[in-house]
Protein backbone atom coordinates (compact mmCIF):
# COMPACT_ATOMS: atom_id res chain seq x y z
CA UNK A 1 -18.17 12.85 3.33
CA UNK A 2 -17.56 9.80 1.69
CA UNK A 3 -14.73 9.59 4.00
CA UNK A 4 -16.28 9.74 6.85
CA UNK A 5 -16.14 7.73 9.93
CA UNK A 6 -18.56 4.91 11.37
CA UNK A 7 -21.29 7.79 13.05
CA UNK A 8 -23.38 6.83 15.71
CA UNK A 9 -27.05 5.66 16.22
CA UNK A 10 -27.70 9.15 16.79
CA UNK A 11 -26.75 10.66 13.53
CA UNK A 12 -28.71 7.57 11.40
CA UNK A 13 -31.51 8.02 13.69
CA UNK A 14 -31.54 12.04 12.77
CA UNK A 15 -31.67 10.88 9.56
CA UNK A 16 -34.16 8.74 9.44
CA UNK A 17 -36.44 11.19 11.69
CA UNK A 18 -35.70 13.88 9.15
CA UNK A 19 -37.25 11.61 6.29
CA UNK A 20 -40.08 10.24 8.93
CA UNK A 21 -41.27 13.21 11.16
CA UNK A 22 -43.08 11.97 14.07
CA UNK A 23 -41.56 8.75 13.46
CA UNK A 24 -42.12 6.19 16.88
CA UNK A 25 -39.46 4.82 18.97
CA UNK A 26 -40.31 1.32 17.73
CA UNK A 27 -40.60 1.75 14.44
CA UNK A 28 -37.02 3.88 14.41
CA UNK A 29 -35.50 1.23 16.58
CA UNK A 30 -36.64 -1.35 14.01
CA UNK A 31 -35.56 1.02 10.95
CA UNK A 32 -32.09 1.29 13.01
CA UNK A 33 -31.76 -2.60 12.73
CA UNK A 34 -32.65 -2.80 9.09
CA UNK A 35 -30.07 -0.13 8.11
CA UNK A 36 -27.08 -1.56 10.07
CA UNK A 37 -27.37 -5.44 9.17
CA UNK A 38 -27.81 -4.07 4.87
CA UNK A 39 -25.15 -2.27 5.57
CA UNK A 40 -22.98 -5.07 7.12
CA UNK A 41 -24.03 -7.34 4.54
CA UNK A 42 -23.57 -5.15 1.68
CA UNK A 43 -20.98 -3.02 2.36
CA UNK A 44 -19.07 -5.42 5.09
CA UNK A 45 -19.01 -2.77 8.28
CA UNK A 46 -21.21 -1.40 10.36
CA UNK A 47 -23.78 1.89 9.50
CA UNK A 48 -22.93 3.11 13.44
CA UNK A 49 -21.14 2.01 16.18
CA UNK A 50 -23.75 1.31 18.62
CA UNK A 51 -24.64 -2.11 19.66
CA UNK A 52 -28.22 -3.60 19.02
CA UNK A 53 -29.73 -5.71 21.60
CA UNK A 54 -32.78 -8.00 21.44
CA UNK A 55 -35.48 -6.99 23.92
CA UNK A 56 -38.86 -8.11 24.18
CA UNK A 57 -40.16 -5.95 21.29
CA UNK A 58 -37.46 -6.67 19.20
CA UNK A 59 -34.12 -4.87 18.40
CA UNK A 60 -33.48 -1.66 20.40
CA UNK A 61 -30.11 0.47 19.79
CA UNK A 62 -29.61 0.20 23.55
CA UNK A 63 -27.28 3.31 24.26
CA UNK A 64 -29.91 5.66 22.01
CA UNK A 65 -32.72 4.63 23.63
CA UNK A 66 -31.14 5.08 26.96
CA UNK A 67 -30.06 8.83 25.98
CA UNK A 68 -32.95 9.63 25.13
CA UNK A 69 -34.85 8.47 28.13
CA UNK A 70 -32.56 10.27 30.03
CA UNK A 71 -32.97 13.20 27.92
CA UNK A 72 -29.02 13.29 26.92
CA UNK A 73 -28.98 15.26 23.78
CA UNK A 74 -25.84 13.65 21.34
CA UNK A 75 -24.67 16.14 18.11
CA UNK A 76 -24.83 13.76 15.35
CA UNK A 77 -22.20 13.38 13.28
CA UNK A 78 -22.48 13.24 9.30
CA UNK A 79 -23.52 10.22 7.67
CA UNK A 80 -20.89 8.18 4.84
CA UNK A 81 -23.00 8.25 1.56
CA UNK A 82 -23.24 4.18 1.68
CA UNK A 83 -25.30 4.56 4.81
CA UNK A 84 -27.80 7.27 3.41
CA UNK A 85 -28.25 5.17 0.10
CA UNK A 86 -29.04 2.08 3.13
CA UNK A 87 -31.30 4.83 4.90
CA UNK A 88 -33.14 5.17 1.65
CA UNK A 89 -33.45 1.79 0.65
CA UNK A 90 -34.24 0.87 3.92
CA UNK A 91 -37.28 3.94 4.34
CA UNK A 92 -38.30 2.93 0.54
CA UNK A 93 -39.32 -0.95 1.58
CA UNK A 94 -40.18 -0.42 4.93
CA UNK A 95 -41.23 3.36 6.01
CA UNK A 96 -45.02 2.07 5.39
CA UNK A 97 -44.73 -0.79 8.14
CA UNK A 98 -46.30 0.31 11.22
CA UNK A 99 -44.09 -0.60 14.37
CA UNK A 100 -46.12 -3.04 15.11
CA UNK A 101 -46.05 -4.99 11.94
CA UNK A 102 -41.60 -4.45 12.22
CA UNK A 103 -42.13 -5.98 15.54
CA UNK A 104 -43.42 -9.14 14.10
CA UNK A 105 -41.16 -9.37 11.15
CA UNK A 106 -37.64 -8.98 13.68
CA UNK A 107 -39.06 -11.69 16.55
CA UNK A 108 -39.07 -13.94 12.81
CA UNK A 109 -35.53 -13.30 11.97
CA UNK A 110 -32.84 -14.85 13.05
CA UNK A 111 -30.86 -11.93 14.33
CA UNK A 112 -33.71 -11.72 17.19
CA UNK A 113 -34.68 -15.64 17.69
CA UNK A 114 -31.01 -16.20 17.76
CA UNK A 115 -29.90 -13.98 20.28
CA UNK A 116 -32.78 -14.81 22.45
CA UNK A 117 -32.83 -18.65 21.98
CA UNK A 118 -36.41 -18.19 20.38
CA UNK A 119 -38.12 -15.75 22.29
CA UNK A 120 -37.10 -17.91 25.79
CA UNK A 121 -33.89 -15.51 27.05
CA UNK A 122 -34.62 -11.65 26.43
CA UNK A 123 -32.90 -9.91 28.66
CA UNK A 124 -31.36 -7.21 26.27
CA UNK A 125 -28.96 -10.03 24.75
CA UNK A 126 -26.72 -8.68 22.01
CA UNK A 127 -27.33 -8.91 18.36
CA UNK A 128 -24.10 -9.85 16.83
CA UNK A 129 -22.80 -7.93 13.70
CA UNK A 130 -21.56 -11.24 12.54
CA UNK A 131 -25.67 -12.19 13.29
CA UNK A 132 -27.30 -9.03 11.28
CA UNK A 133 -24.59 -9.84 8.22
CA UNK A 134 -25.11 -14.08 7.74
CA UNK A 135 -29.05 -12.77 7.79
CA UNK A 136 -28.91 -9.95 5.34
CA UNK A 137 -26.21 -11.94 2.70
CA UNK A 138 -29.65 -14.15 2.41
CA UNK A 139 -30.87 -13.79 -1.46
CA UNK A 140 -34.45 -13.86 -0.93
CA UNK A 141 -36.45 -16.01 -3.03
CA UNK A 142 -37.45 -12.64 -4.91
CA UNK A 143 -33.84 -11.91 -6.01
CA UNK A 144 -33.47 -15.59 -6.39
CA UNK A 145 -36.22 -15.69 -8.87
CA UNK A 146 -35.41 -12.74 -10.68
CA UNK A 147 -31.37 -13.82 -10.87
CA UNK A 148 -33.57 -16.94 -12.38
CA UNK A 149 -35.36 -15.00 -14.90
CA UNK A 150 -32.23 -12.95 -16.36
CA UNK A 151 -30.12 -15.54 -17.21
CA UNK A 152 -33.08 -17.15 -18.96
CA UNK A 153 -32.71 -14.43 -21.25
CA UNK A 154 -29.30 -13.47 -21.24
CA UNK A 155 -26.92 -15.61 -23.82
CA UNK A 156 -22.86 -14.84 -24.21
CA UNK A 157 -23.29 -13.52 -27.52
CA UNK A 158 -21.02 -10.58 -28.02
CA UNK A 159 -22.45 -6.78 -27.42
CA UNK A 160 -22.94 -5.39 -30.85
CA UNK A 161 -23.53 -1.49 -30.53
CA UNK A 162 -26.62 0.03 -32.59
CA UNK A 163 -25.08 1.97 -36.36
CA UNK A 164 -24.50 5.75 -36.32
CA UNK A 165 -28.10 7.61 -36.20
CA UNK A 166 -30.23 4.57 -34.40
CA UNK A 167 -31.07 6.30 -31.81
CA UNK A 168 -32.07 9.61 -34.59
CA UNK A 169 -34.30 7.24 -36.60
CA UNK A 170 -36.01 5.46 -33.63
CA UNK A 171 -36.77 8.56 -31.78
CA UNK A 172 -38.40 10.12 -35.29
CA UNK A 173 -40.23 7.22 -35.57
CA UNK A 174 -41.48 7.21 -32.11
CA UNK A 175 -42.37 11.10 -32.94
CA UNK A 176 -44.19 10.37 -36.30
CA UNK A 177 -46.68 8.22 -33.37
């Protein structure tokens, strides 16, 4: 599976519904955009090969939304293991946002404000890949500070494995506790 092709919306949406049941269409559409610009930032292509647009309440995957509207029923197609490990990171920071609250956090990005000049031109104006991957290759100040932190304590001395039976004596003396 590792192999696998780019999937569709449909099969990272089936996903993510399998993980969320009962999930909204907002929130999913929101969760959709999250996993595809992580993925094109961190693993340089696309999750799926469905567009994103921005619409007034933020990124919708267009053609899924559409299907299912029109009650077109896709078989999903299996998912690389890069793009589940995205699903999961994805559902770990952000499966207890409510739609509403990913609403406000996409119209604040500049995937959303870009493609619709700041809010001023939504008419379902594509989200460029090229878009979702300048904004998710961002450090945050969080990884920032943390990168910070570690090479605080990190020096270039050479790594010096522990003697024969460490790990013996420090577990019996964690036992002897």
């Amino acid at each position: 599976m590792a192999d696998a092709p780019t999937a569709s919306a449909v099969a990272v949406a089936t996903e993510i519904r399998r993980r969320c049941p009962g999930i909204g269409k907002a929130k999913l559409h929101k969760l959709l955009y999250y996993v595809q610009g992580y993925h094109l930032a961190w693993e340089g292509e696309a999750a799926f090969s469905d567009d994103i647009e921005a619409w007034e309440l933020g990124p919708v995957v267009a053609s899924l939304w559409r299907a299912e509207k029109h009650g077109v029923q896709r078989r999903p197609e299996p998912l690389r293991e890069s793009v589940r490990n995205i699903i999961t990171n994805v559902l770990c920071r952000l499966g207890d946002e409510t739609g509403a609250d990913l609403i406000t956090a996409t119209h604040a990005e500049d995937p959303w404000s870009d493609a619709t000049r700041g809010g001023t031109v939504i008419a379902n104006q594509l989200i460029t890949h090229r878009s979702l991957a300048d904004y998710f290759c961002i450090e945050s100040p969080d990884l920032q500070r943390m990168r910070d932190d570690l090479n605080a304590v990190c020096d270039d001395s050479p790594f010096e494995p522990d003697p024969p039976g460490a790990l013996d004596t420090l577990l019996a003396e964690i036992g002897k506790r």
